[in-house]
Protein backbone atom coordinates (compact mmCIF):
# COMPACT_ATOMS: atom_id res chain seq x y z
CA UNK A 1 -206.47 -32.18 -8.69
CA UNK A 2 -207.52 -29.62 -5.81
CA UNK A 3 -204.02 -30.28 -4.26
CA UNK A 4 -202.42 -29.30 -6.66
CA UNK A 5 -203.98 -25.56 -6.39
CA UNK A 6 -203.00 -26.05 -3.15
CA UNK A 7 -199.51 -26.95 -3.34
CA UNK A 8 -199.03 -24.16 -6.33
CA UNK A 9 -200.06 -21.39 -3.78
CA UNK A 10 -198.48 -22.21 -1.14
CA UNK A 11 -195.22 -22.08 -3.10
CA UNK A 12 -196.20 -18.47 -4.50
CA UNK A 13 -197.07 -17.50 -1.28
CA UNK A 14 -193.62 -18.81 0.09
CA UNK A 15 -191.80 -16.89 -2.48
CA UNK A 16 -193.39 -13.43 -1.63
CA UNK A 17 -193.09 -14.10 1.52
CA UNK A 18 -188.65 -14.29 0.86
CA UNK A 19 -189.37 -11.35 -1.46
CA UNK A 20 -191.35 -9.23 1.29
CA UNK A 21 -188.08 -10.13 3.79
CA UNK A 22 -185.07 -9.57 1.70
CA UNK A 23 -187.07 -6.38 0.16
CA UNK A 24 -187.49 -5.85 4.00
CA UNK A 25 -183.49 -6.30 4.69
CA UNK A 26 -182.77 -4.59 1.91
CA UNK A 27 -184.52 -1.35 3.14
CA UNK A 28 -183.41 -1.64 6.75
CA UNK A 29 -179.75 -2.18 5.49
CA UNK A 30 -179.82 1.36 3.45
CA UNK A 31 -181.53 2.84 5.84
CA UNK A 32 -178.47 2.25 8.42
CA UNK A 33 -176.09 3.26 5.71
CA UNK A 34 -177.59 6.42 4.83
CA UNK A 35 -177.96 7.76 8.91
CA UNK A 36 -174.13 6.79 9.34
CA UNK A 37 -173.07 9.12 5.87
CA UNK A 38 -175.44 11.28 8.00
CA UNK A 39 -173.37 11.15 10.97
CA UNK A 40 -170.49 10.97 9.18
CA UNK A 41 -171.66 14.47 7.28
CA UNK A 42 -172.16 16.21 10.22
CA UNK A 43 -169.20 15.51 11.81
CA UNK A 44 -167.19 16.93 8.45
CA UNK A 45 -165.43 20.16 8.57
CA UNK A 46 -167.16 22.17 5.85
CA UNK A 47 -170.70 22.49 7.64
């Protein structure tokens, strides 16, 4: 019965572990979108 403990956290741990990366992607991703509207918004013609 102890492996079974076992087996059930490693699969939790495996899914935050996906969570934690795409959360991880996620963030990076908007983070590259929002410094090119940056760029883009300082290269506009009504600053």
């Amino acid at each position: 019965m102890d492996w079974v403990g076992m087996v059930i956290g490693f699969a939790v741990l495996a899914m935050a572990s996906i969570f934690v990366a795409c959360h991880y992607r996620q963030e990076y991703r908007r983070a590259q979108w929002m410094r090119r509207l940056n760029q883009q918004d300082d290269c506009s013609p009504w600053n």
